[in-house]
Protein backbone atom coordinates (compact mmCIF):
# COMPACT_ATOMS: atom_id res chain seq x y z
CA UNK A 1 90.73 183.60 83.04
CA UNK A 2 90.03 185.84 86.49
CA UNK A 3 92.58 188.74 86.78
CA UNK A 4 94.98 188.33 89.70
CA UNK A 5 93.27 191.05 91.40
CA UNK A 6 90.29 188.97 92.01
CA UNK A 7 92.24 186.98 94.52
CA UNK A 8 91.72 189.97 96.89
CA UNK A 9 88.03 188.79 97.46
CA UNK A 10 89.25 185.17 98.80
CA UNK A 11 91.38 187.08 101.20
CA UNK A 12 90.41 187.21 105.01
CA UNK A 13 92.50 188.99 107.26
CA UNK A 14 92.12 188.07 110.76
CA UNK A 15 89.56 189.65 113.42
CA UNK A 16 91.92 190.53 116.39
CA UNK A 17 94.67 192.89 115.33
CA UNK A 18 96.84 190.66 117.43
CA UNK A 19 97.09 188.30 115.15
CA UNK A 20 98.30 190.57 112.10
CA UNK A 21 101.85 191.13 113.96
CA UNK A 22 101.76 186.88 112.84
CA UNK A 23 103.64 185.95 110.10
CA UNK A 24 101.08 183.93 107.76
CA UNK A 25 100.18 182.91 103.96
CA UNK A 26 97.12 185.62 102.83
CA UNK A 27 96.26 183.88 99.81
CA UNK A 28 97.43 180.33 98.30
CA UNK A 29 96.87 179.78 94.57
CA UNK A 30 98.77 176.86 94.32
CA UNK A 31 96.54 174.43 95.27
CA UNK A 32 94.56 174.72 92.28
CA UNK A 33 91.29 175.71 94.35
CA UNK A 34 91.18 179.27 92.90
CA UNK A 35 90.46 178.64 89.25
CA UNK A 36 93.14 181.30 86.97
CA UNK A 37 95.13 181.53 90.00
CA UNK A 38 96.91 178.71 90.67
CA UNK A 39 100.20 180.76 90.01
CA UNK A 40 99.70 183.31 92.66
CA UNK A 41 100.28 183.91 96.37
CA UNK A 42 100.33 186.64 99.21
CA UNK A 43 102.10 186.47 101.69
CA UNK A 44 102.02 189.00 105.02
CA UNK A 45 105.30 189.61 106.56
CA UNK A 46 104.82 192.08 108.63
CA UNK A 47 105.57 194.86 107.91
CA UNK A 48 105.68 193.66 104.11
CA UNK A 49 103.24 191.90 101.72
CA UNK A 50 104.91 189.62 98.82
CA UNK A 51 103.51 188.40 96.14
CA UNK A 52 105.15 185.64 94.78
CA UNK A 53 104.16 184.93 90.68
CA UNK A 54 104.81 181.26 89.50
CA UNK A 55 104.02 182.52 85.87
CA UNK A 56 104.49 186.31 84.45
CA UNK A 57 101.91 189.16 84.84
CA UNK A 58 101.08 192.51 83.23
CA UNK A 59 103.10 195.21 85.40
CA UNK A 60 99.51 197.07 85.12
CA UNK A 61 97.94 194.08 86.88
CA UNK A 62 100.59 193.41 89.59
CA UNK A 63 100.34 197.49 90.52
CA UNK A 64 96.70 197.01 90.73
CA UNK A 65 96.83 193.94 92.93
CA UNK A 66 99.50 195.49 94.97
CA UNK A 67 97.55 198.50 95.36
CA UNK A 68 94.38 196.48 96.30
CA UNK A 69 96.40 194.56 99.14
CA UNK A 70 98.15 197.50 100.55
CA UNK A 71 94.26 199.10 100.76
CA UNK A 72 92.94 196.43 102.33
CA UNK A 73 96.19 195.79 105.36
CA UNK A 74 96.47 199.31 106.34
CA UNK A 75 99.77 197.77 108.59
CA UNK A 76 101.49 197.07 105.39
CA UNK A 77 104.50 199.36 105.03
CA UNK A 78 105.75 197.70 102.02
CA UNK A 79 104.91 195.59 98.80
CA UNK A 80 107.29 193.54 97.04
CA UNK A 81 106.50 190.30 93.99
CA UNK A 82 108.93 188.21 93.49
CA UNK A 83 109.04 186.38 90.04
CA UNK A 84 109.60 182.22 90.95
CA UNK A 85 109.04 181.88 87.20
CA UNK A 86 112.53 182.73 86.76
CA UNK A 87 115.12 180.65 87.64
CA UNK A 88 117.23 182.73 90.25
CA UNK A 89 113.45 184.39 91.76
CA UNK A 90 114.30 188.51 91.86
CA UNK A 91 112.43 190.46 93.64
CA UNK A 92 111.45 194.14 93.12
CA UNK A 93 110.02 196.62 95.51
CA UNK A 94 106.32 197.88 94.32
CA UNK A 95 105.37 200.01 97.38
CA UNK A 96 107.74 201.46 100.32
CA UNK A 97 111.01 200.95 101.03
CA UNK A 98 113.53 197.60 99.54
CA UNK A 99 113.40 195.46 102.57
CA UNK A 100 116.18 192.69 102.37
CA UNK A 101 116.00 191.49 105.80
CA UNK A 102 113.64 191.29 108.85
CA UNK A 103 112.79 189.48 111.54
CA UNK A 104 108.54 187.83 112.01
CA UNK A 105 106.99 185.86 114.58
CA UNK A 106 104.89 183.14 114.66
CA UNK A 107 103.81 181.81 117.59
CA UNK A 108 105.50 184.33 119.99
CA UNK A 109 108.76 182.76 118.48
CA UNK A 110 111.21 184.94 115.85
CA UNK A 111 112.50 184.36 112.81
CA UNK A 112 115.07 185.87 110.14
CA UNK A 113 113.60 186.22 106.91
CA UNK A 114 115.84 187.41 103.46
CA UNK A 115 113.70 188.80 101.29
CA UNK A 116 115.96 188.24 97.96
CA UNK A 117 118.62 186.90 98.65
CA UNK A 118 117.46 183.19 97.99
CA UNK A 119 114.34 182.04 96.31
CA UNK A 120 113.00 181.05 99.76
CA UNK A 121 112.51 183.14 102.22
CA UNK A 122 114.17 181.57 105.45
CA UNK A 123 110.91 179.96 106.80
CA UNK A 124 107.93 177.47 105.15
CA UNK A 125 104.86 179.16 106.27
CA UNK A 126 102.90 175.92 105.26
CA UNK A 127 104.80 174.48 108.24
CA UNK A 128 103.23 176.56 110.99
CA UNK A 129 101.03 173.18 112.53
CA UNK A 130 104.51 171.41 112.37
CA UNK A 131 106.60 173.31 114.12
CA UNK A 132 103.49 174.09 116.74
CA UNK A 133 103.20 169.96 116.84
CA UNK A 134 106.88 169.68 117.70
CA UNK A 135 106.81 172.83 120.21
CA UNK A 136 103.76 170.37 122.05
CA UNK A 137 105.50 167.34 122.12
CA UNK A 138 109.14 168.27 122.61
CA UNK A 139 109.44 168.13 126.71
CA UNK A 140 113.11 166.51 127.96
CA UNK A 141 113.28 165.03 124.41
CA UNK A 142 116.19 164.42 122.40
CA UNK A 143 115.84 165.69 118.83
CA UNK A 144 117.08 164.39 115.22
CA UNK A 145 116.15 167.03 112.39
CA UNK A 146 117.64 166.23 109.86
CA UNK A 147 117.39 168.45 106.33
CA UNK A 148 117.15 171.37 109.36
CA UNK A 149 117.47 174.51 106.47
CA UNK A 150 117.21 177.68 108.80
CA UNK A 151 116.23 175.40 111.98
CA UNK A 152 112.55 176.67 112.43
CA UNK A 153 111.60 172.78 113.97
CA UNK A 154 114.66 173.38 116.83
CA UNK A 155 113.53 176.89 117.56
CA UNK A 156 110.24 175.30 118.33
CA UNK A 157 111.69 171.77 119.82
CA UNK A 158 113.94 174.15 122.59
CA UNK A 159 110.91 176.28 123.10
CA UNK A 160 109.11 173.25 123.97
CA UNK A 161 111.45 172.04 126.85
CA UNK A 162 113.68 169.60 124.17
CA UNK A 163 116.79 167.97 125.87
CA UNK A 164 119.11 168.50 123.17
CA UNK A 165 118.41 169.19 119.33
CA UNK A 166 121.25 167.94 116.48
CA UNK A 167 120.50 169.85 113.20
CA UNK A 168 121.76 168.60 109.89
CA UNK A 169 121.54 170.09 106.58
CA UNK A 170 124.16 170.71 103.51
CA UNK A 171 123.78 174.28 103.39
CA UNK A 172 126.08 175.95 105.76
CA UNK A 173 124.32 179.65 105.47
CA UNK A 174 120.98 177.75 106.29
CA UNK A 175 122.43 176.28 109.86
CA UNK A 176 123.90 179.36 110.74
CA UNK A 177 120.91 181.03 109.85
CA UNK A 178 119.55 179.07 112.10
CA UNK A 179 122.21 179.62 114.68
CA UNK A 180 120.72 183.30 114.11
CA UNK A 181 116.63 182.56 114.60
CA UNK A 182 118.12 180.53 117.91
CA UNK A 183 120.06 183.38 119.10
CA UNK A 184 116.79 186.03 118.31
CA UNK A 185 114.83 183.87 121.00
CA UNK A 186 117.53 183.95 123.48
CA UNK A 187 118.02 180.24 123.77
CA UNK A 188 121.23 178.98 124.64
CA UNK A 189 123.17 177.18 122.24
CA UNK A 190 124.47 174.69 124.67
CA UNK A 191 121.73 172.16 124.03
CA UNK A 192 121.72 172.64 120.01
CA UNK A 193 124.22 171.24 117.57
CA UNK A 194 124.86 172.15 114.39
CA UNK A 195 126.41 169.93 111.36
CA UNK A 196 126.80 170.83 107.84
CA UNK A 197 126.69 166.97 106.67
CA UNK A 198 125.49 164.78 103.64
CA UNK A 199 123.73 162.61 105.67
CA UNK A 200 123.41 159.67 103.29
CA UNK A 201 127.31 159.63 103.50
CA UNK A 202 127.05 160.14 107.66
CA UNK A 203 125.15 157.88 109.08
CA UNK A 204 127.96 156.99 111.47
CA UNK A 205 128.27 160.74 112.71
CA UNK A 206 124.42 160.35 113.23
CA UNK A 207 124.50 157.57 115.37
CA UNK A 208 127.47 158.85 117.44
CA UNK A 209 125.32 161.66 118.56
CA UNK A 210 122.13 159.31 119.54
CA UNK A 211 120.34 157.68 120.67
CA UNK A 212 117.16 160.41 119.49
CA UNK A 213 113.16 160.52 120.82
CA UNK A 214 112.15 162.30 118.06
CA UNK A 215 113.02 162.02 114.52
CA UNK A 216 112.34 165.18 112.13
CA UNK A 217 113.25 164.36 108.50
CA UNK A 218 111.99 167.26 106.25
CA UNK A 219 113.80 166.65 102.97
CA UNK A 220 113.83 168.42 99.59
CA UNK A 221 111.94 167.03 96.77
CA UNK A 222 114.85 166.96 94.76
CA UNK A 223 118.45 168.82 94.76
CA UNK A 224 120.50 167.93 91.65
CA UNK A 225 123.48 165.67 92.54
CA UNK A 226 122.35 165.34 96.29
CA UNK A 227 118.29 164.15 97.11
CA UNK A 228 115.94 162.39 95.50
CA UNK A 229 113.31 161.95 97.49
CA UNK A 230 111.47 158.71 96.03
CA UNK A 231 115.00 157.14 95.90
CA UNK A 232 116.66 158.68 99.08
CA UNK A 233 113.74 158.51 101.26
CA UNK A 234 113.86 154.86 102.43
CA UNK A 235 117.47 155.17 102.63
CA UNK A 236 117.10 157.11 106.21
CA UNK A 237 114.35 155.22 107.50
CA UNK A 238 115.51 151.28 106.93
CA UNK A 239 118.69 152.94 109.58
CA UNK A 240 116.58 154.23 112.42
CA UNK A 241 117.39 151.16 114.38
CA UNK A 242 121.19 152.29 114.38
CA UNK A 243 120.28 156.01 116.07
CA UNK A 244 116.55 156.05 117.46
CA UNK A 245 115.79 155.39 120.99
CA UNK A 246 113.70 152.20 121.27
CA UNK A 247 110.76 153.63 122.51
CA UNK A 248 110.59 157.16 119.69
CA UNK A 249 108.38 158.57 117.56
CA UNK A 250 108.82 160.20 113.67
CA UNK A 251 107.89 163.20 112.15
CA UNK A 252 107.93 162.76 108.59
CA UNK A 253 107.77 165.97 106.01
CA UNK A 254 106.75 165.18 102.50
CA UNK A 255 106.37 168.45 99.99
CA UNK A 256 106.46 166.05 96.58
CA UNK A 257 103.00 166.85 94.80
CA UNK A 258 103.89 163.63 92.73
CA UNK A 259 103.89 162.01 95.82
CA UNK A 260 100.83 161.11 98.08
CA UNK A 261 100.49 160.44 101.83
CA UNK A 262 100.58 156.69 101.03
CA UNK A 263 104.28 156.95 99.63
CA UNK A 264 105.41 157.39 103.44
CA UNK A 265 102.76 155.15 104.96
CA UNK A 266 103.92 152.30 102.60
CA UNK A 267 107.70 153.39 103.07
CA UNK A 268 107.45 153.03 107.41
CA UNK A 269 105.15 149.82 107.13
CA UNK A 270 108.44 148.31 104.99
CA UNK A 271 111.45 149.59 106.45
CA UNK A 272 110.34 150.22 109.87
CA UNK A 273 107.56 148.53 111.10
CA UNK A 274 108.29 148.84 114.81
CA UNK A 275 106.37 152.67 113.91
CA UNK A 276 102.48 152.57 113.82
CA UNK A 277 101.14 155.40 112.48
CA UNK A 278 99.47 157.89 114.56
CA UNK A 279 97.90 160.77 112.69
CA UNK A 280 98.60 163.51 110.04
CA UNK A 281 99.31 167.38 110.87
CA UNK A 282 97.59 169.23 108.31
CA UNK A 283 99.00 172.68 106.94
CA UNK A 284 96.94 175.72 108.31
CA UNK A 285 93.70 176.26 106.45
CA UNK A 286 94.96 178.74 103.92
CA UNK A 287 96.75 176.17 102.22
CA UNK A 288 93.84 174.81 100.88
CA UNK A 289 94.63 172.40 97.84
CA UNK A 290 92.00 170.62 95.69
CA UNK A 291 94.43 168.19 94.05
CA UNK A 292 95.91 166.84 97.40
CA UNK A 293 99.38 167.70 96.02
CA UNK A 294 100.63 170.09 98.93
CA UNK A 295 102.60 169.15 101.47
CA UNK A 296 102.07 166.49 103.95
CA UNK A 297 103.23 165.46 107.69
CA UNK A 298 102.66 162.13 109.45
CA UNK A 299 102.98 161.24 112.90
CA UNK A 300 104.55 157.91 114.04
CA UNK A 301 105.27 156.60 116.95
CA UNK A 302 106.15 153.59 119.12
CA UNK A 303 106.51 155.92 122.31
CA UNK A 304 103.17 155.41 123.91
């Protein structure tokens, strides 16, 4: 089995400098295409690199990798690993100063990150295409996203030109999170709503809001006592008739590795015909996974 610090040779930082200010994944284990380090990844928030472990490591080797990583992204002002092995994911500081909260960009747009506080971070880098996709395609629209979490796809959606965005999610510190990464990019709050719902209870609240263009359901795989996603899934998308627009489109989020592209292709060609599918957004190229288990988002729409 490779050391960890052998991941260091897969990395490849970016030519323009430009592009190191971006928020992005440095190295992704978990897609099983690195064999020995499948339980590893780097991540570059500037001005911090974190490793994230999925199964324990020597402290010599983590010091080593962090040392390695720190040589090789001279911008790096800290290094932190967080341990996702265990259950509540602590973090320590290896290099610099014990960041806890900071603000990235992606895509000229900004974003609060906690850096242990939660296990996640405030923002799915894997997402980056998505929330680009959305930014695209948002002009005059009127926006569902529903399982919103810190509202990355409404930053995006309002930076695109969107007519109105209605975020949903059970977490109340995710929304006004959220209400936060809005407020960072100066947009006005007057076209964005904010609901801390169960939405499988609120279906009603839903369609008072509506009708909705553009559908963004990006739902947890599973959250004990609220989602399961092979169950709940259907659920939400046998309704659209009672809050979409006639003519609207679907972007559907799926991050169940026990669960392939086909689960949602088979799930719209059931419960909601009316929805041809279009075409997939892949994650960006970093996310490279040789078991097809990472996350996936399809396109539909009858808007055309």
């Amino acid at each position: 089995m490779p050391e960890i610090t052998s991941l260091c040779q897969h990395i490849s930082l970016p030519v323009h400098a430009e592009q190191l200010l971006q928020v992005q994944r440095l190295f992704h284990g978990r897609g099983r295409a690195y064999p020995g380090l499948h339980h590893v990844t780097v991540d570059w928030l500037p001005p911090v690199l974190l490793i994230t472990l999925f199964a324990p490591e020597t402290d010599q080797a983590i010091h080593k990798l962090a040392a390695q990583l720190h040589e090789r992204v001279p911008q790096c002002e800290t290094v932190k690993v967080q341990h996702r092995y265990i259950s509540t994911g602590p973090m320590e500081v290896l290099f610099g100063q014990p960041v806890r909260e900071l603000v990235v960009q992606e895509a000229g747009l900004k974003y609060k990150l906690q850096l242990g506080k939660n296990r996640n971070l405030g923002l799915f880098l894997d997402m980056r295409n998505g929330r680009q996709f959305v930014r695209k395609h948002a002009q005059d629209k009127r926006v569902l996203n529903l399982f919103a979490y810190t509202c990355g796809f409404s930053v995006a959606a309002i930076a695109g030109g969107a007519q109105s965005v209605f975020n949903i999610d059970m977490s109340r510190s995710a929304l006004n999170s959220g209400r936060d990464n809005h407020q960072l990019n100066q947009q006005s709050l007057d076209k964005v709503r904010f609901d801390k719902l169960d939405i499988f209870k609120s279906f009603s609240r839903i369609k008072k809001h509506g009708p909705y263009d553009v559908l963004i359901c990006d739902p947890p795989t599973l959250q004990k006592g609220s989602v399961d996603i092979a169950r709940d899934y259907p659920k939400i998308i046998r309704r659209l008739a009672e809050f979409m627009a006639p003519r609207s489109s679907l972007l559907l989020c799926l991050n169940a590795p026990q669960l392939s592209e086909q689960f949602l292709l088979d799930m719209v060609e059931e419960h909601a015909p009316d929805y041809p599918f279009a075409y997939a957004i892949k994650p960006p190229e970093v996310f490279v996974d040789a078991q097809d288990k990472g996350l996936k988002t399809l396109f539909f729409t009858n808007d055309d």
